[in-house]
PDB file of N, CA and C in Angstrom:
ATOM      1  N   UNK A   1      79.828 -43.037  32.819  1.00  0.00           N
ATOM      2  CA  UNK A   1      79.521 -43.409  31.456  1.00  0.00           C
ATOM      3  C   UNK A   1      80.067 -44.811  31.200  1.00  0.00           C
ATOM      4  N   UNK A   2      79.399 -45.463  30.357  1.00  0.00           N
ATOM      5  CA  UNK A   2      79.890 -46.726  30.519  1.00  0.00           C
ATOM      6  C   UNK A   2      80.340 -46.934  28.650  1.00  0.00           C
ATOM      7  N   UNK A   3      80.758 -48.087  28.514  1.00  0.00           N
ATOM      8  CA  UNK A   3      81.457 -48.365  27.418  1.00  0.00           C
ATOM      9  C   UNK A   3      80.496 -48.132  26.272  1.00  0.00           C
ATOM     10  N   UNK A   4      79.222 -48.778  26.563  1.00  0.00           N
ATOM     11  CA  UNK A   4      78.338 -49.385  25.422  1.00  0.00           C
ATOM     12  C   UNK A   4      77.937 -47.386  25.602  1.00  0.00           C
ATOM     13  N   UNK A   5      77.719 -46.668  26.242  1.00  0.00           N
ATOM     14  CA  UNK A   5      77.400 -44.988  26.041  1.00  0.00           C
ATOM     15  C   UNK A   5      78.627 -44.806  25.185  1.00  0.00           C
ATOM     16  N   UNK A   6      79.807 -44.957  25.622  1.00  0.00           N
ATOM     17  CA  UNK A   6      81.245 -44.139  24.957  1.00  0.00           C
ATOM     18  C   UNK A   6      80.989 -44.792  23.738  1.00  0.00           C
ATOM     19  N   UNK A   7      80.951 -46.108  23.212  1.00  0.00           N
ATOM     20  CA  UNK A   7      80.727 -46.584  21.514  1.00  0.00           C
ATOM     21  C   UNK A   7      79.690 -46.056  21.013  1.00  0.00           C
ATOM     22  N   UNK A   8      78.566 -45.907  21.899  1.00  0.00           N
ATOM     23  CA  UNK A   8      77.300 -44.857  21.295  1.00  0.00           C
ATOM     24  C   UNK A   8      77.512 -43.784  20.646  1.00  0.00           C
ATOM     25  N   UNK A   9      78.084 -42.604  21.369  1.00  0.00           N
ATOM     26  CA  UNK A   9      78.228 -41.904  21.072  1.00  0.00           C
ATOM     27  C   UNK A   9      79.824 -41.276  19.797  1.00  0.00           C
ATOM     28  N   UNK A  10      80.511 -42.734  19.896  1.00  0.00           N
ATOM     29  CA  UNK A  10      81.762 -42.533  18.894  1.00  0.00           C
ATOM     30  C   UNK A  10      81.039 -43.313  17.445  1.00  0.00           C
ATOM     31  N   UNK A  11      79.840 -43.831  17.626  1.00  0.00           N
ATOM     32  CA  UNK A  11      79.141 -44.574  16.359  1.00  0.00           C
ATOM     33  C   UNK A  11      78.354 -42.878  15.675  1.00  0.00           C
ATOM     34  N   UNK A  12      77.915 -42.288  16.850  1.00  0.00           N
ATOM     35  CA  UNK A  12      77.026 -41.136  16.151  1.00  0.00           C
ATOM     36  C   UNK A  12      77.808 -40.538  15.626  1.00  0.00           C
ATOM     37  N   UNK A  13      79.080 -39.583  16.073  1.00  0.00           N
ATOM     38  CA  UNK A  13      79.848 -39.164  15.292  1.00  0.00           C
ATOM     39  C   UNK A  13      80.386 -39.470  14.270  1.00  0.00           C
ATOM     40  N   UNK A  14      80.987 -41.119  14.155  1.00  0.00           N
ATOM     41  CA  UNK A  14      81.303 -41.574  12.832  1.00  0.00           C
ATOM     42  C   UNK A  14      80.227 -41.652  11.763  1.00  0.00           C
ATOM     43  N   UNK A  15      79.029 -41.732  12.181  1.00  0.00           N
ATOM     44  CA  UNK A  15      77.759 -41.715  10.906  1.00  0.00           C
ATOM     45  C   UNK A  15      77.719 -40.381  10.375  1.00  0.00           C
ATOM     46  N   UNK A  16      77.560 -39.076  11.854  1.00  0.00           N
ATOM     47  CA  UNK A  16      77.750 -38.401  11.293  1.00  0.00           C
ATOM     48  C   UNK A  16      78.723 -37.103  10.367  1.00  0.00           C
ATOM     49  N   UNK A  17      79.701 -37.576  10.704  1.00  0.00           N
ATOM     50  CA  UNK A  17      80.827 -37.376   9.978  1.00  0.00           C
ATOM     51  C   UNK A  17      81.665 -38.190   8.964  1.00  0.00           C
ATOM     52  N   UNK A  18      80.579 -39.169   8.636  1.00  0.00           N
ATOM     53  CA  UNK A  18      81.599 -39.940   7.657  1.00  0.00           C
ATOM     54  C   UNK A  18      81.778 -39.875   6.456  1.00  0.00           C
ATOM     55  N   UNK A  19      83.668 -40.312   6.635  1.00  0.00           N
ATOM     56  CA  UNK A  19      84.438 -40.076   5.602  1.00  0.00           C
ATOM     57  C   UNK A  19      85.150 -38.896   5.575  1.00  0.00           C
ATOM     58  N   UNK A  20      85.009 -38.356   6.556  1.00  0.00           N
ATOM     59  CA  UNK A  20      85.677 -36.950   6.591  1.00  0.00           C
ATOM     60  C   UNK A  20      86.808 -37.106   7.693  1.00  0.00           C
ATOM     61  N   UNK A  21      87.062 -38.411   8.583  1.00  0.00           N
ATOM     62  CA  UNK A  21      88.369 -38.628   9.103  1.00  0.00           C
ATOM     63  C   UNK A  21      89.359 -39.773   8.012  1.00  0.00           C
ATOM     64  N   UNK A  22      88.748 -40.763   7.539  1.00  0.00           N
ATOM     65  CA  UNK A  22      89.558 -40.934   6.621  1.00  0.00           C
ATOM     66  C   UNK A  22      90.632 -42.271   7.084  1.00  0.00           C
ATOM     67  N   UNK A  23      90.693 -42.601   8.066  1.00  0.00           N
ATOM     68  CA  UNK A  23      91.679 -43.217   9.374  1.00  0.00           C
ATOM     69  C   UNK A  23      91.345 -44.501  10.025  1.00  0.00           C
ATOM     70  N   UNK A  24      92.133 -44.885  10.889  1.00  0.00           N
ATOM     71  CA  UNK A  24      91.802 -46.013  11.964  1.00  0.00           C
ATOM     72  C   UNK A  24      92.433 -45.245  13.516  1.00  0.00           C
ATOM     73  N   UNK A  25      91.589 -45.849  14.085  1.00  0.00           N
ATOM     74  CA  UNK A  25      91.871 -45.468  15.420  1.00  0.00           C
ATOM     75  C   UNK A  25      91.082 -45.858  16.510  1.00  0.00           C
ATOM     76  N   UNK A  26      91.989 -46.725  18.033  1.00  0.00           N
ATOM     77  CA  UNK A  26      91.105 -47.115  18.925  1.00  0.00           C
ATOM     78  C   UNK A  26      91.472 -46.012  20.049  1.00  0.00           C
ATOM     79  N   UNK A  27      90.570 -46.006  20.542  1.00  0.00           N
ATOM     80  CA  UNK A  27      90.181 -44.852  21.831  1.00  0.00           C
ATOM     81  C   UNK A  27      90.380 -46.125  23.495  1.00  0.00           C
ATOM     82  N   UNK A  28      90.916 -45.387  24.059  1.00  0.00           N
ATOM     83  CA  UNK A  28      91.083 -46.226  25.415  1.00  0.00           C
ATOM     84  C   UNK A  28      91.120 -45.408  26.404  1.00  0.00           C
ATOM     85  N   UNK A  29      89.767 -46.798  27.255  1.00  0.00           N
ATOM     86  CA  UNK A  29      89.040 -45.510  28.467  1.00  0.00           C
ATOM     87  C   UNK A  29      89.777 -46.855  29.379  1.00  0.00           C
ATOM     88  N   UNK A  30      89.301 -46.664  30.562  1.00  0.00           N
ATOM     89  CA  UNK A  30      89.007 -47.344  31.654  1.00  0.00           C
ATOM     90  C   UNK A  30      88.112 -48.583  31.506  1.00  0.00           C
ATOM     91  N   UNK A  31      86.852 -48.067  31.255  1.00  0.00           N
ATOM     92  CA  UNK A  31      85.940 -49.221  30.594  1.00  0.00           C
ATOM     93  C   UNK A  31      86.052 -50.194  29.881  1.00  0.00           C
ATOM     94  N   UNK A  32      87.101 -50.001  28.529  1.00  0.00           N
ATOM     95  CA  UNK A  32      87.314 -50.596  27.836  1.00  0.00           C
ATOM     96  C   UNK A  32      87.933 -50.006  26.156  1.00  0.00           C
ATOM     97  N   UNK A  33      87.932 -50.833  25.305  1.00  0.00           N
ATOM     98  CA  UNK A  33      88.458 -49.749  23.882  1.00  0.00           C
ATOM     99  C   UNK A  33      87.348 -49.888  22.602  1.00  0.00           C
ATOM    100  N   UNK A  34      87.843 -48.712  22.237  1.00  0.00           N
ATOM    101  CA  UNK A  34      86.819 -48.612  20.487  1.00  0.00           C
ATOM    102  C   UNK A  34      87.901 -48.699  19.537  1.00  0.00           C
ATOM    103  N   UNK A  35      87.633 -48.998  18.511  1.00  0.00           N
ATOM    104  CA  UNK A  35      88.293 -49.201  17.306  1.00  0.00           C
ATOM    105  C   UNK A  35      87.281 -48.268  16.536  1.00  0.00           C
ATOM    106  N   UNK A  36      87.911 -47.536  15.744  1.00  0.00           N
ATOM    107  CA  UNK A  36      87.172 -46.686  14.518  1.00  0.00           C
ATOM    108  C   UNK A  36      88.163 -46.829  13.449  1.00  0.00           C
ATOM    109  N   UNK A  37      87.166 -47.661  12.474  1.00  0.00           N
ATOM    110  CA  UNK A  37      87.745 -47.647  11.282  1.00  0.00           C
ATOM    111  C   UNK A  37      86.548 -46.732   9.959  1.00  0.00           C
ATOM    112  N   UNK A  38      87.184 -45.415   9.932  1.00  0.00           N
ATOM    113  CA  UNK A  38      86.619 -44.940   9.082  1.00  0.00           C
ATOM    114  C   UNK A  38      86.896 -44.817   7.664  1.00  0.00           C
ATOM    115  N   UNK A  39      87.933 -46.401   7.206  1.00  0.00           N
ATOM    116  CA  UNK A  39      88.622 -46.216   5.678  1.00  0.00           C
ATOM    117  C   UNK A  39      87.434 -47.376   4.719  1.00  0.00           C
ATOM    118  N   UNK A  40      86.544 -47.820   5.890  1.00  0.00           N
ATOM    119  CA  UNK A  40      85.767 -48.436   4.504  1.00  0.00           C
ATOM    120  C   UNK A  40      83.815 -47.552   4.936  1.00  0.00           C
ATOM    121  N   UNK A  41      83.460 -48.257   4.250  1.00  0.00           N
ATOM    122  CA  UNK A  41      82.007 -47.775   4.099  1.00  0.00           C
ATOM    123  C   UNK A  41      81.146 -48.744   4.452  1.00  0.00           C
ATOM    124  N   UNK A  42      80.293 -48.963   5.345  1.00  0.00           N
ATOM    125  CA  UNK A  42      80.047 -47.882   6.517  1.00  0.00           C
ATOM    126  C   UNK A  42      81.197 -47.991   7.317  1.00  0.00           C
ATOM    127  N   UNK A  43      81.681 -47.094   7.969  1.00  0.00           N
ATOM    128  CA  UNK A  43      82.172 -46.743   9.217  1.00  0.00           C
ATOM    129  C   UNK A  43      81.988 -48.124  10.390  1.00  0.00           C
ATOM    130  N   UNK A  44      83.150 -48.637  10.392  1.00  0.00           N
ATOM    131  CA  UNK A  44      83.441 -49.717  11.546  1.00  0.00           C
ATOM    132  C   UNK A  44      83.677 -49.140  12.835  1.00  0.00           C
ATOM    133  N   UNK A  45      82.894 -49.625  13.950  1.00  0.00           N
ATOM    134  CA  UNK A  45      83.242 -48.844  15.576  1.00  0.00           C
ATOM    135  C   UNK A  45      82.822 -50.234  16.452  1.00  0.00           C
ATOM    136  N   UNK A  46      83.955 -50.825  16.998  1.00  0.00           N
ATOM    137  CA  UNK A  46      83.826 -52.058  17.558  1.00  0.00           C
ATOM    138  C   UNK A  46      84.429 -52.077  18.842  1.00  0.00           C
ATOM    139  N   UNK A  47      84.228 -52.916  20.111  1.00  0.00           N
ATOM    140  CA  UNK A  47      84.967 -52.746  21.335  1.00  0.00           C
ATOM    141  C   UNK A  47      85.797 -53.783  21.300  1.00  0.00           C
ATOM    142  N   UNK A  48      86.913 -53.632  20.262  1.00  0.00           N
ATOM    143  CA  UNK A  48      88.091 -54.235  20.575  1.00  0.00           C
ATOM    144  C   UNK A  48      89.055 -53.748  19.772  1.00  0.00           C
ATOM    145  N   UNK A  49      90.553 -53.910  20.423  1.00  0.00           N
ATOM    146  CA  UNK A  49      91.685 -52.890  19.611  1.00  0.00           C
ATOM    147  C   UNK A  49      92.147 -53.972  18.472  1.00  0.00           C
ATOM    148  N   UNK A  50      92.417 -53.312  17.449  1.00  0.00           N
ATOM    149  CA  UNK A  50      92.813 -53.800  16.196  1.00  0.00           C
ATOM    150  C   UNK A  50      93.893 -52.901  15.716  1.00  0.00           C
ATOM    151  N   UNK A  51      94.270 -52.988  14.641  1.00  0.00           N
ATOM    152  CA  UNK A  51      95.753 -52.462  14.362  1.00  0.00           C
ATOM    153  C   UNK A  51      94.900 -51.061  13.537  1.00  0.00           C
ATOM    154  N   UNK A  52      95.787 -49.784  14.147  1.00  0.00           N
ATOM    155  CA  UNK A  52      95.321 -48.890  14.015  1.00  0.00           C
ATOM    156  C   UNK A  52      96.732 -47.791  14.024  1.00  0.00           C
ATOM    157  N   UNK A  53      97.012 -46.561  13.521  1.00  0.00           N
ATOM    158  CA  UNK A  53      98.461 -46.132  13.653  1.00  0.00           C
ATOM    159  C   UNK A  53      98.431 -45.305  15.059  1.00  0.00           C
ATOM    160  N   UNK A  54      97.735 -45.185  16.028  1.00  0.00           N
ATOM    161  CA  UNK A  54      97.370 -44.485  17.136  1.00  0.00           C
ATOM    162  C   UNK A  54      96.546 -44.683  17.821  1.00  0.00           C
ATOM    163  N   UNK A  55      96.577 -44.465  18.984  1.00  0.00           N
ATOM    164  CA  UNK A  55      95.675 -44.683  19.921  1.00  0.00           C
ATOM    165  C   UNK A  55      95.327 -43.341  21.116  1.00  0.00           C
ATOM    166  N   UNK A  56      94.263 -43.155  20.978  1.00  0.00           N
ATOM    167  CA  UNK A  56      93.792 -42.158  22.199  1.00  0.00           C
ATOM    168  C   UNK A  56      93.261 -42.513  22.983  1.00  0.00           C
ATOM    169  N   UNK A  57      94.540 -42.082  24.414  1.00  0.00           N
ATOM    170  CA  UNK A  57      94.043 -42.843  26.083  1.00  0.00           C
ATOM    171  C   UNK A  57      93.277 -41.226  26.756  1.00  0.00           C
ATOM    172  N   UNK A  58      92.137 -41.483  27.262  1.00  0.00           N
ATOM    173  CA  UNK A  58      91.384 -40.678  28.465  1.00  0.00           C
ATOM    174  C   UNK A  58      90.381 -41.546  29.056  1.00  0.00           C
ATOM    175  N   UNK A  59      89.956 -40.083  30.043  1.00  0.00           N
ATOM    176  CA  UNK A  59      89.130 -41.068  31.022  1.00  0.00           C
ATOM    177  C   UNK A  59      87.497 -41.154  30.464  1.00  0.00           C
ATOM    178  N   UNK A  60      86.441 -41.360  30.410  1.00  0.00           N
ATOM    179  CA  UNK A  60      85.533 -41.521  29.837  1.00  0.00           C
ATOM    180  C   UNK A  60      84.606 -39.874  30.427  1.00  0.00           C
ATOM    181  N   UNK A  61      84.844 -39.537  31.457  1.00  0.00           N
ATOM    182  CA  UNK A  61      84.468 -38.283  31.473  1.00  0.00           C
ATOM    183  C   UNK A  61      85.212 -37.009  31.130  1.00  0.00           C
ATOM    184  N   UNK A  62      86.423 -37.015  30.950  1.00  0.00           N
ATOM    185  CA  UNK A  62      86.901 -36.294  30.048  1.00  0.00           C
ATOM    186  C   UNK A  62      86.798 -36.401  28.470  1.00  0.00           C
ATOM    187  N   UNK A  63      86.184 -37.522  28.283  1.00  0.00           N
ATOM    188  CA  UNK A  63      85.626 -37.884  26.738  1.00  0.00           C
ATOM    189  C   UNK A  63      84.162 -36.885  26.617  1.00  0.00           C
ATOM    190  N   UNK A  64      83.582 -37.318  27.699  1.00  0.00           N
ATOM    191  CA  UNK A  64      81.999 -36.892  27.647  1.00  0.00           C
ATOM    192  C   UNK A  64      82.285 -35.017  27.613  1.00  0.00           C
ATOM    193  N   UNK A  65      83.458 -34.552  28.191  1.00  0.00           N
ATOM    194  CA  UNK A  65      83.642 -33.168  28.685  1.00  0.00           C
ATOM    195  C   UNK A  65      84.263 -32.367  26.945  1.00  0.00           C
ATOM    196  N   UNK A  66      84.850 -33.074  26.243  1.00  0.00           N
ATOM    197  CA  UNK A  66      85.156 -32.702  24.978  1.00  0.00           C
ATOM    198  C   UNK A  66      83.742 -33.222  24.280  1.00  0.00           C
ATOM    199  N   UNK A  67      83.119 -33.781  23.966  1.00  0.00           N
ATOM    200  CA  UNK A  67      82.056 -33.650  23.238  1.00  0.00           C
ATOM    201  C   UNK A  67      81.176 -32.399  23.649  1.00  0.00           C
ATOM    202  N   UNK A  68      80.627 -32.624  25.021  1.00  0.00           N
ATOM    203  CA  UNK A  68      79.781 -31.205  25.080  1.00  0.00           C
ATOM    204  C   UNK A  68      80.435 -29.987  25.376  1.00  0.00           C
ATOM    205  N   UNK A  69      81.679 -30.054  25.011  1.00  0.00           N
ATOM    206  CA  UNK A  69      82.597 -28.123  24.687  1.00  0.00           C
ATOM    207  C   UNK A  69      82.765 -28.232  26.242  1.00  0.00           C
ATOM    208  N   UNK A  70      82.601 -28.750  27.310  1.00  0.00           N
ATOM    209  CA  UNK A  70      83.361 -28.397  28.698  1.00  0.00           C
ATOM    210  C   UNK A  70      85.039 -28.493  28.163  1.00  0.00           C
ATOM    211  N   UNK A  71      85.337 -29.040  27.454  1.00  0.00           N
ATOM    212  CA  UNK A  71      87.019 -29.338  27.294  1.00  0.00           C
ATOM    213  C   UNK A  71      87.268 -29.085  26.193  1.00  0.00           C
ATOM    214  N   UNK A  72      88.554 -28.221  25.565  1.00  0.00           N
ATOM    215  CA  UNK A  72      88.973 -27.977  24.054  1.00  0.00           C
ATOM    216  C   UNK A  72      89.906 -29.660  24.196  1.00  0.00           C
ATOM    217  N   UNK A  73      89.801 -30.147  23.496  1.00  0.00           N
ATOM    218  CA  UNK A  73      90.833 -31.190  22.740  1.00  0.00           C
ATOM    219  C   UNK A  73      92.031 -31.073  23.109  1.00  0.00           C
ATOM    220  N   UNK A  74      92.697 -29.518  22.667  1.00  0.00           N
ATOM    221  CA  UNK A  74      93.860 -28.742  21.953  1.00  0.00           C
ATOM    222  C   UNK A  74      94.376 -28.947  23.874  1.00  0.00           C
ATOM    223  N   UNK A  75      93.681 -28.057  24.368  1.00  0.00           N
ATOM    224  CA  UNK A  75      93.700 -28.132  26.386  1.00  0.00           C
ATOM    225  C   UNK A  75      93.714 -29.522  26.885  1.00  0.00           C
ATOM    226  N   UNK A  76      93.041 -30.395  26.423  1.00  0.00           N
ATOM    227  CA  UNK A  76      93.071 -31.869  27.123  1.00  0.00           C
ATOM    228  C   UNK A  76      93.829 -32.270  26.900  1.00  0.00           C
ATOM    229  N   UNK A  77      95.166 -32.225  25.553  1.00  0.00           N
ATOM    230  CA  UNK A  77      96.191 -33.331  24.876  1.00  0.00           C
ATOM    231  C   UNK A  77      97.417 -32.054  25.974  1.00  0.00           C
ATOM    232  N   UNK A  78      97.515 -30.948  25.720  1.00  0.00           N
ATOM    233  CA  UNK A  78      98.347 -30.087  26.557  1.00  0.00           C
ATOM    234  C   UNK A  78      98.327 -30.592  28.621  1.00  0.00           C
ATOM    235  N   UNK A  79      96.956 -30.376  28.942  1.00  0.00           N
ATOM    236  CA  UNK A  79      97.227 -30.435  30.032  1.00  0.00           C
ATOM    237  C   UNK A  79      97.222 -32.196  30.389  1.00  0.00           C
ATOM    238  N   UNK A  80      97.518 -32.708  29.567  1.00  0.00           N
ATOM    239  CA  UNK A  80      97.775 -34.675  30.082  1.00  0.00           C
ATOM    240  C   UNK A  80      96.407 -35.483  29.989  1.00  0.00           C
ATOM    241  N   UNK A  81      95.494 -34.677  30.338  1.00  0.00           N
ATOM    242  CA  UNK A  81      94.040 -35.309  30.141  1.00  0.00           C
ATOM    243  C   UNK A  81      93.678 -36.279  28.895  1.00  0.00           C
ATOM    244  N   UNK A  82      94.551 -36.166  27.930  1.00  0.00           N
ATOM    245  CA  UNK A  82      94.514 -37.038  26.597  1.00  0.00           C
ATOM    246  C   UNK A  82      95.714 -36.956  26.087  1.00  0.00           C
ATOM    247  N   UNK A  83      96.117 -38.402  26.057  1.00  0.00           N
ATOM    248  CA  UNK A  83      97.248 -38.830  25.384  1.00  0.00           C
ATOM    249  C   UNK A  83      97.200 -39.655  24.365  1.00  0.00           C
ATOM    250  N   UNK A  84      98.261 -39.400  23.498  1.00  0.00           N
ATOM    251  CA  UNK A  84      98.395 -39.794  22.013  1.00  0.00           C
ATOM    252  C   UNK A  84      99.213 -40.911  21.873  1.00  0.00           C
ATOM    253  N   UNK A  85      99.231 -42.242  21.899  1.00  0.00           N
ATOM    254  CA  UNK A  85     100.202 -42.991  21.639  1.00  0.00           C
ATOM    255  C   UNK A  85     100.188 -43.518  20.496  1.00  0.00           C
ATOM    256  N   UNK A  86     101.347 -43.325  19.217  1.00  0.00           N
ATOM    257  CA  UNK A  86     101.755 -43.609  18.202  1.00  0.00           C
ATOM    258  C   UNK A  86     102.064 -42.231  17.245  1.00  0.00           C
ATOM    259  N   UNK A  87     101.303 -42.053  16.298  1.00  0.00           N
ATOM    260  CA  UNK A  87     101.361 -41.075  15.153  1.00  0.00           C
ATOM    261  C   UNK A  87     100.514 -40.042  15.417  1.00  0.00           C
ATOM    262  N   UNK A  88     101.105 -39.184  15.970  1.00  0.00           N
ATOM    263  CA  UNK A  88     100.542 -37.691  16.781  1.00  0.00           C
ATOM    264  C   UNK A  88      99.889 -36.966  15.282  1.00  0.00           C
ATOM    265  N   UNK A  89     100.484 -36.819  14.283  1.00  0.00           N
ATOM    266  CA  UNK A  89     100.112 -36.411  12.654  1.00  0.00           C
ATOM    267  C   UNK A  89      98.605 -37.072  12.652  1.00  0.00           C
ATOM    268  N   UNK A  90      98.484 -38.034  12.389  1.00  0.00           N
ATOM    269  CA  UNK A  90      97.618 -39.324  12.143  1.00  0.00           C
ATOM    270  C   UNK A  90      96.178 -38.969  12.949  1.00  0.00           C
ATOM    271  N   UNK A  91      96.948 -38.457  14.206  1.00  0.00           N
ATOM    272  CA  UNK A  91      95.431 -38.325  15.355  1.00  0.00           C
ATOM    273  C   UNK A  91      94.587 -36.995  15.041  1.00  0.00           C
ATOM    274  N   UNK A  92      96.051 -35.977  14.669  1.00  0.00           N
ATOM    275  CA  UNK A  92      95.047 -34.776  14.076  1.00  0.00           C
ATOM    276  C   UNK A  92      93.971 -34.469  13.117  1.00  0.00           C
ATOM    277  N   UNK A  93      93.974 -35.851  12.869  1.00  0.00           N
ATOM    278  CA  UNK A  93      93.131 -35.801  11.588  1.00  0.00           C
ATOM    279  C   UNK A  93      91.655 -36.094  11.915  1.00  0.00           C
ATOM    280  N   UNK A  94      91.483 -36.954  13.606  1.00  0.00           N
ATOM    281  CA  UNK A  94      90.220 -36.613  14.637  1.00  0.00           C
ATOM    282  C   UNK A  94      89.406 -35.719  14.498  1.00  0.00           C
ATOM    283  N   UNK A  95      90.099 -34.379  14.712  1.00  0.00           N
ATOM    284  CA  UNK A  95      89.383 -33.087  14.629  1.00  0.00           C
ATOM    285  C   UNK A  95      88.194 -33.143  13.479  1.00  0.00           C
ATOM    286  N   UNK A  96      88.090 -33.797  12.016  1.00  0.00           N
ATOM    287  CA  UNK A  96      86.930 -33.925  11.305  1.00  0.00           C
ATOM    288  C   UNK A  96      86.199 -34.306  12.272  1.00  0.00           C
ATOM    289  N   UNK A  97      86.177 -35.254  13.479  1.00  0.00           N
ATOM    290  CA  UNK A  97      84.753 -35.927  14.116  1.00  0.00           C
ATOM    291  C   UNK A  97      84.391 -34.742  14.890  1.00  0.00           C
ATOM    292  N   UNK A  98      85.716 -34.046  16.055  1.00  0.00           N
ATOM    293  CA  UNK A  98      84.797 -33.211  16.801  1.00  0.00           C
ATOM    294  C   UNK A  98      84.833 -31.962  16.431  1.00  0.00           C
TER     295      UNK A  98
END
């Protein structure tokens, strides 16, 4: 999966969930990073990190494996597959997207 797929698919979710995370937050793959800023209207999703209170590191197929239900979230942050760096509170608030 490549970057411009991983922002694809973190743009669909933010359209279609927006306003219901509420937050900032960049995602960091291998490929590269997203920024989601879902505190203004429309929904900002850009490939570069900006100041955000957290950041979520995985690999881009363990990204693709939590969107289509191969992976619970709850199992990926437990077994190391996704890590939280900054405000662990802050990230739970994700769960509105998936």
């Amino acid at each position: 999966m490549t970057l411009e797929e991983i922002t694809g698919k973190i743009q669909k979710l933010a359209d279609k969930h927006s306003g219901q995370f509420q937050g900032k937050a960049n995602f960091k793959f291998d490929e590269g990073v997203v920024h989601l800023d879902d505190t203004v209207s429309p929904t900002v999703v850009v490939n570069e990190e900006r100041d955000a209170p957290f950041a979520v590191k995985m690999t881009a197929e363990n990204f693709n494996k939590i969107l289509t239900g191969d992976l619970n979230v709850m199992m990926a942050f437990m077994s190391g597959k996704l890590k939280i760096e900054g405000d662990k509170g802050a990230a739970m608030k994700l769960t509105a997207l998936f």
